[in-house]
Protein backbone atom coordinates (compact mmCIF):
# COMPACT_ATOMS: atom_id res chain seq x y z
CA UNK A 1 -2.38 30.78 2.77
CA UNK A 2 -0.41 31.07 -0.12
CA UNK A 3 -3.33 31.48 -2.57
CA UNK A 4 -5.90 33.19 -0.05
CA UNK A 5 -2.97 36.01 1.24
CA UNK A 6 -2.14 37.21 -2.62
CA UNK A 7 -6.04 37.59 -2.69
CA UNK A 8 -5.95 39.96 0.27
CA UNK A 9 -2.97 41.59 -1.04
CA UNK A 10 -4.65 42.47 -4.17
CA UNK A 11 -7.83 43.30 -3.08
CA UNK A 12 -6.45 45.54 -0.66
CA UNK A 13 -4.70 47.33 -3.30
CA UNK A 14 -7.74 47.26 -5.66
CA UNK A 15 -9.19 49.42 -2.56
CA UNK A 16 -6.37 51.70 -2.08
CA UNK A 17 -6.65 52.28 -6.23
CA UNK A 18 -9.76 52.91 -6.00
CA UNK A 19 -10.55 55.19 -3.01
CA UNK A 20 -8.00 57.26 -4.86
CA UNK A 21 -9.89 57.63 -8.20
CA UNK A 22 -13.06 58.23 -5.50
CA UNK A 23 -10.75 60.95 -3.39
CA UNK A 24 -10.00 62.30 -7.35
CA UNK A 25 -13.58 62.69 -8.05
CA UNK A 26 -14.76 63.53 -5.40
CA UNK A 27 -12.40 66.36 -5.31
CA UNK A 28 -13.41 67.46 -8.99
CA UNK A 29 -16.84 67.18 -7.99
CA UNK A 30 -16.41 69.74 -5.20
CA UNK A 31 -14.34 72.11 -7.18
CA UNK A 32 -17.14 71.81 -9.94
CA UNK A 33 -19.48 72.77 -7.59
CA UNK A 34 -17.62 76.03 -6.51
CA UNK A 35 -17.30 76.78 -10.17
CA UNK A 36 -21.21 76.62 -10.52
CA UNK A 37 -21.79 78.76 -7.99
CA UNK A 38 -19.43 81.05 -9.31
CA UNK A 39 -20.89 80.88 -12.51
CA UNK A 40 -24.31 81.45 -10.59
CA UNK A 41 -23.76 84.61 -8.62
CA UNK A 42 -20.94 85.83 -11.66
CA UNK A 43 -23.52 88.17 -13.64
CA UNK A 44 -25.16 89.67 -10.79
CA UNK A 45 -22.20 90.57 -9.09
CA UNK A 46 -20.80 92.13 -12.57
CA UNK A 47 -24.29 94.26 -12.88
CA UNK A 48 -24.06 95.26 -9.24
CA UNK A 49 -20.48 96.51 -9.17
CA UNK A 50 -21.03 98.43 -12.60
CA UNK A 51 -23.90 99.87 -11.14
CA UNK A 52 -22.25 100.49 -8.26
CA UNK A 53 -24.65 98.77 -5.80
CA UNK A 54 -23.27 97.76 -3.49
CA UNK A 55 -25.89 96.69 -0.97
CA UNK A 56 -26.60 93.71 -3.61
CA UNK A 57 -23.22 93.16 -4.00
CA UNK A 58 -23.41 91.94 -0.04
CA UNK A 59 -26.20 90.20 -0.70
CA UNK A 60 -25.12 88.23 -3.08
CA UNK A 61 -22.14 87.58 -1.37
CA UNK A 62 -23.96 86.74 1.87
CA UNK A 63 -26.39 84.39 -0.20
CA UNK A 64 -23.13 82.01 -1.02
CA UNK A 65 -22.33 82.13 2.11
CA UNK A 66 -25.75 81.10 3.81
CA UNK A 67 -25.78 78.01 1.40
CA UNK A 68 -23.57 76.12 4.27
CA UNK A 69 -21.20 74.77 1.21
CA UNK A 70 -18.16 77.53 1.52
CA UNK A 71 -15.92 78.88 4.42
CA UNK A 72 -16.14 82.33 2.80
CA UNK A 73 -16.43 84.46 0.19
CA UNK A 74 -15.72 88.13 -1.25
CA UNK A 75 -15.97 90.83 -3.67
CA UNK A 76 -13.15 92.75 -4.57
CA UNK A 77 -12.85 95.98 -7.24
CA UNK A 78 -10.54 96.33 -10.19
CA UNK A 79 -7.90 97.85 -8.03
CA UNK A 80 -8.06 95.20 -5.50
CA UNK A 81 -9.52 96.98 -2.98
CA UNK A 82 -12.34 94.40 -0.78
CA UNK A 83 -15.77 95.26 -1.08
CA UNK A 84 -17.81 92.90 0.22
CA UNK A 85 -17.11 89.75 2.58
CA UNK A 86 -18.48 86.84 4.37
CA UNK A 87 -16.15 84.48 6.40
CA UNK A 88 -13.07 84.00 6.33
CA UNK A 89 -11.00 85.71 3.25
CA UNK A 90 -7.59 86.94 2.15
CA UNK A 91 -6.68 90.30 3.77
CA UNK A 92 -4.72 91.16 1.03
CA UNK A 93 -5.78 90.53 -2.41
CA UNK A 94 -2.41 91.78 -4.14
CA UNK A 95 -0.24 89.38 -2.47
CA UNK A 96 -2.10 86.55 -3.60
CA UNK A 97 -0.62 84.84 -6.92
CA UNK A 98 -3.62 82.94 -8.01
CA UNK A 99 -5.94 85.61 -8.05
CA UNK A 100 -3.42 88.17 -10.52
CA UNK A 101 -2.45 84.78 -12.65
CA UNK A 102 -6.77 84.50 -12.78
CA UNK A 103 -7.38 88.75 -13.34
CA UNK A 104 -4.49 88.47 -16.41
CA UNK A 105 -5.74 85.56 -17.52
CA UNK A 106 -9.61 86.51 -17.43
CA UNK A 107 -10.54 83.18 -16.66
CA UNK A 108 -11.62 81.47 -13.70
CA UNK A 109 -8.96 79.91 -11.53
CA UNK A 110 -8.85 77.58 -8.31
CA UNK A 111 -6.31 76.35 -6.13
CA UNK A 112 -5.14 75.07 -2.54
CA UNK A 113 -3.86 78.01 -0.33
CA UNK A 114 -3.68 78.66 3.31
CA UNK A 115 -6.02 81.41 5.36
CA UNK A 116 -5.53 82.47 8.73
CA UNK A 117 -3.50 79.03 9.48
CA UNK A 118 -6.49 77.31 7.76
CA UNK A 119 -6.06 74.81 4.52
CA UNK A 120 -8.83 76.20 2.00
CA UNK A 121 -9.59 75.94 -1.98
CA UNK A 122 -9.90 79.14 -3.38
CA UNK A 123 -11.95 79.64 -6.70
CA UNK A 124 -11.47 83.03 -7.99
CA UNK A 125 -13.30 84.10 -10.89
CA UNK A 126 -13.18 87.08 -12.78
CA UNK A 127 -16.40 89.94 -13.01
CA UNK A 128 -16.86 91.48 -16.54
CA UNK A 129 -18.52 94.51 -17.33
CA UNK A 130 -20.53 94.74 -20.29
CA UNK A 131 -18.09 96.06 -22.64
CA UNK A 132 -15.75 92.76 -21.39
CA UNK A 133 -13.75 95.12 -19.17
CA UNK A 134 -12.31 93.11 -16.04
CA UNK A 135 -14.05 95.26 -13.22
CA UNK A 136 -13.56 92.95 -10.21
CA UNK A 137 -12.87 89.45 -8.91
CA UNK A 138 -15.10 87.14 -6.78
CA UNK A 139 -13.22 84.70 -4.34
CA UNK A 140 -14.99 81.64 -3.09
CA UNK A 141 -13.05 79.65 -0.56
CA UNK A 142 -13.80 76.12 0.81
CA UNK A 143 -12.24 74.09 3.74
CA UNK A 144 -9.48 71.23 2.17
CA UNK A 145 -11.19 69.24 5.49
CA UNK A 146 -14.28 69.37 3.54
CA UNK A 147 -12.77 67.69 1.09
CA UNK A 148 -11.06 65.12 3.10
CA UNK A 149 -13.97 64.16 5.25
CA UNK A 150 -16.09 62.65 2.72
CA UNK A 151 -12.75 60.45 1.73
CA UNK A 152 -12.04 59.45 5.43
CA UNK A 153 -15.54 58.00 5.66
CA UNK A 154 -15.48 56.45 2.52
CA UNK A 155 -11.99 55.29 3.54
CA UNK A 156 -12.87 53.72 6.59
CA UNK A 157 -15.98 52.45 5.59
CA UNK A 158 -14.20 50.61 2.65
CA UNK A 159 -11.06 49.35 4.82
CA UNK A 160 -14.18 48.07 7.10
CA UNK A 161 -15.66 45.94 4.39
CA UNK A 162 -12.53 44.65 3.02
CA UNK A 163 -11.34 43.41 6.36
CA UNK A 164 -15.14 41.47 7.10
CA UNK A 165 -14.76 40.36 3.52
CA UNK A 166 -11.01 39.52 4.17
CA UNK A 167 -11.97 37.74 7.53
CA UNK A 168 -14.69 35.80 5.47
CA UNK A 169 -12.82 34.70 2.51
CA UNK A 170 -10.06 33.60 4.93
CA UNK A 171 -12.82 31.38 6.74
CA UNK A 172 -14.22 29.95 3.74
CA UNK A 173 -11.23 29.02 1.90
CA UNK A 174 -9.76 27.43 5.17
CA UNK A 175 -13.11 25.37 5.70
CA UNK A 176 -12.98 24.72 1.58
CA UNK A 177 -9.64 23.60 1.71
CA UNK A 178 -10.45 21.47 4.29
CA UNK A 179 -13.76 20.26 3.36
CA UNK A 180 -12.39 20.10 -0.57
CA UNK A 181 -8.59 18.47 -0.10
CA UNK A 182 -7.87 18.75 3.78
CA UNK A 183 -9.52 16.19 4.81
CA UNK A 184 -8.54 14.10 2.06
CA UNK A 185 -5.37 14.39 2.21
CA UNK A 186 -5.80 13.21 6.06
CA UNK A 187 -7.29 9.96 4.81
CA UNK A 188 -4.22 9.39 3.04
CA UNK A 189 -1.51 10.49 5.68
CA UNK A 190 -4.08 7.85 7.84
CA UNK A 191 -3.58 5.12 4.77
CA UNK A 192 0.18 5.48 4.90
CA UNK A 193 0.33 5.74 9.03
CA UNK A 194 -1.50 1.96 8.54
CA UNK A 195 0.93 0.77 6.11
CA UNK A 196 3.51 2.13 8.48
CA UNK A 197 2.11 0.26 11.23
CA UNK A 198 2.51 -2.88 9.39
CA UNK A 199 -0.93 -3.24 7.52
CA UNK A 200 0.31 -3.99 4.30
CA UNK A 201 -3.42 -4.62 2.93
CA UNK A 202 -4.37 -0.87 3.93
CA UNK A 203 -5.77 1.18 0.76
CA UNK A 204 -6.22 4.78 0.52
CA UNK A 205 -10.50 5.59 -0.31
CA UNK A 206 -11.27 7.10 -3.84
CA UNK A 207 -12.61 10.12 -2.65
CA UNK A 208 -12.34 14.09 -3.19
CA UNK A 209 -11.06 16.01 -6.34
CA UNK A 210 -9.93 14.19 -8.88
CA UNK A 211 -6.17 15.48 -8.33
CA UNK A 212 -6.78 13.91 -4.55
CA UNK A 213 -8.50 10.28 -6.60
CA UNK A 214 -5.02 10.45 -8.84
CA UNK A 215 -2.61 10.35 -6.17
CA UNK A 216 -4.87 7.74 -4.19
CA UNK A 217 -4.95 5.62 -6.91
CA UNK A 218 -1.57 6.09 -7.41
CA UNK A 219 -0.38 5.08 -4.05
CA UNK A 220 -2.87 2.21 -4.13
CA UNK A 221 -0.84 0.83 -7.09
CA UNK A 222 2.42 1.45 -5.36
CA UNK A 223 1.07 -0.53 -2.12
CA UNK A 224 -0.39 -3.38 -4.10
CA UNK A 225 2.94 -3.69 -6.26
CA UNK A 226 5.18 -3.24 -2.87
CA UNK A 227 3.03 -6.12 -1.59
CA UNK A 228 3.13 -8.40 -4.37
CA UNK A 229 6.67 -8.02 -4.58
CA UNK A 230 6.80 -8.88 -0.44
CA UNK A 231 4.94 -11.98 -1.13
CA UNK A 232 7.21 -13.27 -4.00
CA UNK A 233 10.16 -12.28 -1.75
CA UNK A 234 8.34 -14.12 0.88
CA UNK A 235 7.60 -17.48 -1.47
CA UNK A 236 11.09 -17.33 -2.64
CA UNK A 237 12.50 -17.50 1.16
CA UNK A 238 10.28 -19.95 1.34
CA UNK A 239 11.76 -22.24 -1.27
CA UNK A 240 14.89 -21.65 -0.93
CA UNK A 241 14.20 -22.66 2.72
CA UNK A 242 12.88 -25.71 1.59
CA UNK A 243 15.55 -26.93 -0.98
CA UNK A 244 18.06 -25.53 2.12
CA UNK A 245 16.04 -28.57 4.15
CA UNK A 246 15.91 -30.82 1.22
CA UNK A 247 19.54 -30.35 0.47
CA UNK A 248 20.85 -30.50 4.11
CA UNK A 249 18.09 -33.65 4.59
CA UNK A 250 19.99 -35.23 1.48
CA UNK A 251 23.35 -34.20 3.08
CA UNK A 252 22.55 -36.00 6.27
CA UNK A 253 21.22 -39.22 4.09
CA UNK A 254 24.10 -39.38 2.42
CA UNK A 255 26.65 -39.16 5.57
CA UNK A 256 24.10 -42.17 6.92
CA UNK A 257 23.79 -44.37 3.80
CA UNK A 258 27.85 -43.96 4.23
CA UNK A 259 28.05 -44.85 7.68
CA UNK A 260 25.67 -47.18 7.54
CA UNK A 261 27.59 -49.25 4.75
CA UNK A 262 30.70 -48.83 6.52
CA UNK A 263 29.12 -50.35 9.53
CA UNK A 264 27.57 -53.20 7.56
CA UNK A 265 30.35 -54.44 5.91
CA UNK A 266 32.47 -54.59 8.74
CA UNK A 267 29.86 -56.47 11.03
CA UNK A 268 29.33 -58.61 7.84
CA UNK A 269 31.94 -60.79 8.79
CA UNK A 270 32.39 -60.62 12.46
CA UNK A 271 28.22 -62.15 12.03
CA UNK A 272 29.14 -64.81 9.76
CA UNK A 273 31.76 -66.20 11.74
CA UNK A 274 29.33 -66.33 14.75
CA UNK A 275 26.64 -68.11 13.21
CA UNK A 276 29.47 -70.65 11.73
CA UNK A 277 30.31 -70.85 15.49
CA UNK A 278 27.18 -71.31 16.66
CA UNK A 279 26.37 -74.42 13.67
CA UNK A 280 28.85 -76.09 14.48
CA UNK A 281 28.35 -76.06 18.42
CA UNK A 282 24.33 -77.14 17.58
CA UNK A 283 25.66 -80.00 15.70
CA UNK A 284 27.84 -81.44 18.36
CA UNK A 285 24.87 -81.70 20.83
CA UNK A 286 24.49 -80.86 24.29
CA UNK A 287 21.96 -80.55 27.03
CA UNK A 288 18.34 -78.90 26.10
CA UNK A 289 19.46 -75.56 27.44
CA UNK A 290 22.59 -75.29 25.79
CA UNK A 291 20.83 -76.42 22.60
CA UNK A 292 17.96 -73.32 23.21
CA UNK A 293 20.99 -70.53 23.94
CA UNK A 294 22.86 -71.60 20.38
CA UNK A 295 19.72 -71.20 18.56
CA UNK A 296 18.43 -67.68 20.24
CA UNK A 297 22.22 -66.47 19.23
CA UNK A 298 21.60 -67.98 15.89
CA UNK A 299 18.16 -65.98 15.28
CA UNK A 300 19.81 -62.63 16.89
CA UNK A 301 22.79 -63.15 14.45
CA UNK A 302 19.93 -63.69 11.62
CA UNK A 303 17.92 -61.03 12.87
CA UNK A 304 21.47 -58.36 12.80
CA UNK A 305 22.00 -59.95 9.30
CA UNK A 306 18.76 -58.82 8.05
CA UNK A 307 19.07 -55.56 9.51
CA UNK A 308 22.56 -55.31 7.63
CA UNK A 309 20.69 -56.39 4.55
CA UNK A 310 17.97 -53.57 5.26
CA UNK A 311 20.40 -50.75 5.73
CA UNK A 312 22.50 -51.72 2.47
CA UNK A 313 19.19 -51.73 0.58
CA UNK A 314 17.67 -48.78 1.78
CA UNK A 315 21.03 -46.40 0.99
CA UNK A 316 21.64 -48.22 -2.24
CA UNK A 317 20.39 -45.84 -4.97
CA UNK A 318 20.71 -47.23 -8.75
CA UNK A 319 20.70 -44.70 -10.88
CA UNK A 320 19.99 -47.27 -13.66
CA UNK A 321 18.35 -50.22 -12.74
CA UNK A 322 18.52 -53.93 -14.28
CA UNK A 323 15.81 -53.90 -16.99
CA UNK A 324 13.38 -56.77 -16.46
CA UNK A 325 9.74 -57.25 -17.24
CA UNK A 326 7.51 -58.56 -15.13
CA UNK A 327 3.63 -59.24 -14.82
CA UNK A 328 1.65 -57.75 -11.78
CA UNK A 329 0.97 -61.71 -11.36
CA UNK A 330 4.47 -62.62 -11.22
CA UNK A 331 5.39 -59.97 -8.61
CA UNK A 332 2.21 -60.57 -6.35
CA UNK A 333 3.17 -64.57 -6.70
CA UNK A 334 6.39 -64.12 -5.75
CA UNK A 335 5.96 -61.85 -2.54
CA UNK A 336 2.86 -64.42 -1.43
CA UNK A 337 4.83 -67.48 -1.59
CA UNK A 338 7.52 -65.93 1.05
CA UNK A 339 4.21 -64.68 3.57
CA UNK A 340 1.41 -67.18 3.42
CA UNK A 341 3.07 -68.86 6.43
CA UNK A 342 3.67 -66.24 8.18
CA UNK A 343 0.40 -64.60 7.84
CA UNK A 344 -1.44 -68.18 8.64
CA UNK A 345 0.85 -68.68 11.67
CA UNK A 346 -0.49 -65.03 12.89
CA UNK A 347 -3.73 -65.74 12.20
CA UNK A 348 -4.28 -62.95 9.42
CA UNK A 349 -6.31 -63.94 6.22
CA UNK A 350 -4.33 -62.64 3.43
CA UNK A 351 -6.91 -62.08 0.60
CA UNK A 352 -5.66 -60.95 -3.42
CA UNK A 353 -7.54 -58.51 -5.75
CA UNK A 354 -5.88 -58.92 -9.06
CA UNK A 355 -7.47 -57.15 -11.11
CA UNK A 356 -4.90 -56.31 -13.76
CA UNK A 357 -3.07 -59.72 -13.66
CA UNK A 358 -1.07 -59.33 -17.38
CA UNK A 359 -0.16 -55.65 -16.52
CA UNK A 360 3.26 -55.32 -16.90
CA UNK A 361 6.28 -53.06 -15.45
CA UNK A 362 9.88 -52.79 -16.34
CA UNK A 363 12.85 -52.73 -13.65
CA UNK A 364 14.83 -54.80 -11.59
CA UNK A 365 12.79 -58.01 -9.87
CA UNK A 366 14.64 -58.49 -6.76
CA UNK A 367 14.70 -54.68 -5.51
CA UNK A 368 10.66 -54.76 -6.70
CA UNK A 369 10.11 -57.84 -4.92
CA UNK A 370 11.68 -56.07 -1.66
CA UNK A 371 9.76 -53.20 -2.12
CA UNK A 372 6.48 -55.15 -2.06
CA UNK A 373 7.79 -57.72 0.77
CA UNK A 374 8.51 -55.47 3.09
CA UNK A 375 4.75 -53.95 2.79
CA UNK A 376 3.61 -57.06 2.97
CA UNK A 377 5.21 -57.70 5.85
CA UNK A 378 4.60 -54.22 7.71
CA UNK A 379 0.81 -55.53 7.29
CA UNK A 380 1.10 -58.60 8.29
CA UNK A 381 2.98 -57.46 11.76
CA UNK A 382 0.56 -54.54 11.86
CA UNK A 383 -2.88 -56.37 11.02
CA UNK A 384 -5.56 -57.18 13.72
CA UNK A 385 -7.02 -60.13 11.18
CA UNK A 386 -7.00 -59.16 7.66
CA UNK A 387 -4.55 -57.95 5.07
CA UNK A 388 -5.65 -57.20 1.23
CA UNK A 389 -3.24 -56.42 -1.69
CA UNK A 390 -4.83 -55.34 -4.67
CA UNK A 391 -3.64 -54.64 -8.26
CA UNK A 392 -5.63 -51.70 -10.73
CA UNK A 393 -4.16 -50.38 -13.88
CA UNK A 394 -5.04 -47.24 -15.20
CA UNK A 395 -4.03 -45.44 -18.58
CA UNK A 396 -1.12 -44.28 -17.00
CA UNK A 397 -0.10 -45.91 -14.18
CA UNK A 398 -0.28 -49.58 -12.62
CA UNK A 399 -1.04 -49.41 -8.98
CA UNK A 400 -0.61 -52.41 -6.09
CA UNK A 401 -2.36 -51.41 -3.37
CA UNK A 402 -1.65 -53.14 0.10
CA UNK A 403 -4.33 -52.54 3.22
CA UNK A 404 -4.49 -54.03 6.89
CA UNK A 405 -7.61 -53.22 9.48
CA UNK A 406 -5.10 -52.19 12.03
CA UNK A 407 -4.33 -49.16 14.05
CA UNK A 408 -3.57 -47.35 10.83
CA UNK A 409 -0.69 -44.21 10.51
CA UNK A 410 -1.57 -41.06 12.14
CA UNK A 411 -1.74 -38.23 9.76
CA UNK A 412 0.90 -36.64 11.62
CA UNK A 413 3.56 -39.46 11.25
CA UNK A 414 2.96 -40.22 7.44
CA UNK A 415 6.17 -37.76 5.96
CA UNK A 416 8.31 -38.91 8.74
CA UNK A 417 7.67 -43.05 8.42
CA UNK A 418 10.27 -42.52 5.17
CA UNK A 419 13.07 -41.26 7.58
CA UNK A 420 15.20 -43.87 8.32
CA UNK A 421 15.01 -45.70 11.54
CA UNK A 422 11.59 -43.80 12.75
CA UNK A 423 8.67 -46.60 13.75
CA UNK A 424 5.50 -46.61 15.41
CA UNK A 425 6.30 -50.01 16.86
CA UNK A 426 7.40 -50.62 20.29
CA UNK A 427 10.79 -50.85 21.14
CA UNK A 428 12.42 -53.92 20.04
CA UNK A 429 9.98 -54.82 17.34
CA UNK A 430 11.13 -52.90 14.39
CA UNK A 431 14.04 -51.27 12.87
CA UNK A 432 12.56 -47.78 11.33
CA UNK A 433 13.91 -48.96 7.43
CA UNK A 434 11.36 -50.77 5.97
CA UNK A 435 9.21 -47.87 4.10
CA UNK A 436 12.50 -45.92 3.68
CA UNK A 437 13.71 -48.99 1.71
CA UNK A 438 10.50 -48.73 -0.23
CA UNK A 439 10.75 -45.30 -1.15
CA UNK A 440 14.52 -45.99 -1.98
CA UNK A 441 13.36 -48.55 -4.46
CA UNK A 442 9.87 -46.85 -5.87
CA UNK A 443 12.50 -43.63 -6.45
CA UNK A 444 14.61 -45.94 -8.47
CA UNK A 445 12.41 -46.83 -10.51
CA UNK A 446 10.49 -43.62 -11.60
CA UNK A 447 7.74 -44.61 -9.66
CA UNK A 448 5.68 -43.20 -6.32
CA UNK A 449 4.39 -44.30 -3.26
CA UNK A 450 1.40 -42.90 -0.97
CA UNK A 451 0.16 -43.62 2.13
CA UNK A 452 -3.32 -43.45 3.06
CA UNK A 453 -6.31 -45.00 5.16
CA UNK A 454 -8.05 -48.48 4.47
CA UNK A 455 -11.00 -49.18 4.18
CA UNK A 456 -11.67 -50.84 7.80
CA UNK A 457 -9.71 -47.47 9.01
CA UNK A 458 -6.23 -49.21 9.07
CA UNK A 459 -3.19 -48.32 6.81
CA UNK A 460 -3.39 -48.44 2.91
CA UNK A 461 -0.22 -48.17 1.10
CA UNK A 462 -0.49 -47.86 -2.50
CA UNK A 463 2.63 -48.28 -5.07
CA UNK A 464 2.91 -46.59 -8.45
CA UNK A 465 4.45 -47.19 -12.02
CA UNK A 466 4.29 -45.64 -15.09
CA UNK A 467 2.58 -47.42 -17.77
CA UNK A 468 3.58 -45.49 -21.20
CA UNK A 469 6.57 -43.52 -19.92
CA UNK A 470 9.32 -43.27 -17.34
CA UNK A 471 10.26 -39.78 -17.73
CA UNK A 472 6.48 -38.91 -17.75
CA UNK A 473 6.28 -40.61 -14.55
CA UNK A 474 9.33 -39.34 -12.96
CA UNK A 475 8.14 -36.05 -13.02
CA UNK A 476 4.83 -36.93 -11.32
CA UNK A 477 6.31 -39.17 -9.06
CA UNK A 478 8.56 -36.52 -7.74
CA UNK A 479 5.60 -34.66 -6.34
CA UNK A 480 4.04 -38.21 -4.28
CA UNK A 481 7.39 -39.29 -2.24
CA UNK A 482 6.10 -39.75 0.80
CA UNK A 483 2.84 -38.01 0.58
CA UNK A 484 -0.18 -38.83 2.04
CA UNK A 485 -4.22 -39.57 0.89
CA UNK A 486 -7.01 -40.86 2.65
């Protein structure tokens, strides 16, 4: 409305300007034709009233008035005196200005006067005789309506056409707008009603003008960038969430591994005074049933002892461990000299795969040693008939590799076996701390532990060291801890 109203406006006074030059014409045009006439019937009045005929004089006069084109006309003498008219006319000659400014003048001379109550033109134009002596005056007189009424049709036929051409620009510049930007601009208040809704991935289309493109690209831009910037806000709640866990899980470790050692060392003793106890009752003898209840309390005490010794080592963190070398041989060796019984008595055939037997690592043997055991151990318990440990080295790592054909690890339990005192044995036949002692020990030393199926579907735990560097394999090992692969 703002552009298509100013139109109007102007237009409408473009047609006001110009019926006015029209009514300004038009008006010249009549009076020109009054003046022709004039000019016409001028020198045959003049002859007539020098002659002094005046029975031509009339019918001259009566001639202009037959034409249809005046409301009257008359002849008057030199003294003013009428001699001749034909509709309606002054009834006094002398009293009229116009026609003595016209006689002392000697030219012709129009203008608007009022007859009988009547609005007329009057044209008054002197009669000559032939010596250029003013001998009368001839009055022509027109209706002012007849001027008006060609106007006030051309008026309202004008005002007509500017208000259908009005009406029709109005239409057309609505339906343009619409068709050009309105509809447009809907598609983007519909984009933005989206994103309101919570469609972050809604995009205004590239369509219309090119202004329309410009701002659609523009708010395209200003969507994308608001949801990039959600989804880095988004990844960085969601580390910080997870170093809140991390942090909060190394809290709670720590308040354990301190509890835990408290505990330990003050059930050390109490322990070791009841296996003394229980030694030295075994040695004095007794019946068979006193001799069976002194050695169950001796393999409880041993069994406590051991758990004692499993909490110690899996909350002992080194942050520098005793430097020894070692061969993949020597490490396999020792761990199979402490098992082959065991394994033999449970009927599981423990088979080797050394395959990088001078490989060596760096750290300290016992904690190694532990690590390994208690694998080799978990397998052992866990194994339907068959337990492999394997050794590869690689360019950059030396891995030992121990599988079992039993029930395997769910995928579901593999993060949480490193938690302390979670098992998937049944009650009574483990403590929860033998992989977290593992991971305790593989951290130690730089290295990284995954657990994964075998190949007869049972568990596969493999163990990592660097080869070249420690710091190389720190950083790698970080990102394995308790991971899984199958």
């Amino acid at each position: 409305m703002t552009i298509v109203l100013p139109l109007l406006v102007i237009s409408g006074i473009g047609v006001y300007w110009g019926l006015s030059v029209m009514q300004r014409q038009d008006e010249a045009q009549l009076k020109e034709d009054l003046a022709l006439m004039a000019q016409a019937t001028k020198y045959p009045l003049s002859r007539a009233l020098q002659t002094g005929d005046y029975v031509q004089v009339n019918d001259i006069t009566t001639s202009l008035f037959s034409s249809g084109r005046v409301y009257g006309a008359s002849v008057y003498d030199k003294r003013g005196d009428r001699i001749s008219q034909v509709g309606v006319v002054d009834t006094n000659i002398n009293e009229s200005r116009s026609a003595a400014d016209a006689v002392a003048r000697g030219d012709e001379l129009g203008t608007y006067r009022e007859i009988e109550g009547e609005d007329v033109f009057s044209h008054f134009t002197p009669l000559f005789s032939q010596d250029g002596r003013i001998i009368g005056l001839l009055q022509i007189t027109r209706r002012r309506s007849d001027f008006d009424q060609r106007l006030s049709d051309l008026r309202a036929n004008a005002w007509w056409i500017w208000s259908i051409i009005g009406g029709a620009i109005l239409v057309v510049a609505i339906a343009g707008h619409y068709g050009g930007v309105g509809r447009h601009v809907e598609h983007l208040q519909t984009t933005m009603d989206r994103v309101r809704g919570g469609d972050r991935r809604a995009r205004a289309p590239l369509k219309g003008p090119r202004e329309i493109q410009q701002i659609a690209i523009a708010l395209n831009d200003m969507l994308a960038s608001i949801e990039q910037t959600e989804q880095a806000m988004h990844a960085q709640k969601a580390r910080e969430a997870r170093l809140n866990q991390r942090l909060q899980h190394q809290e709670k470790m720590a308040m354990i591994g301190r509890v835990a050692g408290g505990v330990a060392h003050e059930l050390g003793a109490p322990l070791s005074v009841i296996d003394g106890r229980a030694r030295i009752l075994e040695r004095r003898g007794g019946d068979e049933r006193t001799t069976r209840n002194l050695g169950e309390i001796r393999d409880q005490v041993q069994r406590m002892t051991r758990i004692i010794r499993q909490l110690l080592d899996c909350f002992r963190h080194s942050p520098r461990v005793e430097e020894d070398s070692l061969t993949m041989t020597e490490l396999v060796n020792g761990v199979l000299d402490s098992h082959e019984s065991e394994a033999a008595e449970r009927g599981i055939a423990l088979e080797v795969d050394n395959q990088a037997p001078d490989a060596e690592i760096r750290g300290d043997r016992t904690r190694l040693e532990l690590a390994v055991t208690n694998l080799l151990r978990n397998a052992i318990q866990a194994a339907s008939g068959k337990v492999l440990l394997s050794v590869r080295a690689g360019p950059q790592a030396t891995a030992l590799t121990v599988e079992d054909d039993g029930p395997g690890i769910s995928a579901a339990d593999r993060e949480s076996v490193f938690e302390p005192f979670f098992t998937t044995k049944p009650a009574g036949e483990g403590t929860g701390l033998g992989l977290a002692v593992v991971r305790s020990v593989m951290q130690e030393h730089g290295g990284g532990i995954i657990i994964g199926t075998s190949r007869w579907g049972g568990c596969a735990v493999v163990l990592q060291w660097p080869r070249s560097s420690s710091d190389q394999w720190a950083e790698a090992g970080s990102t394995v801890h308790g991971g899984s692969e199958r």
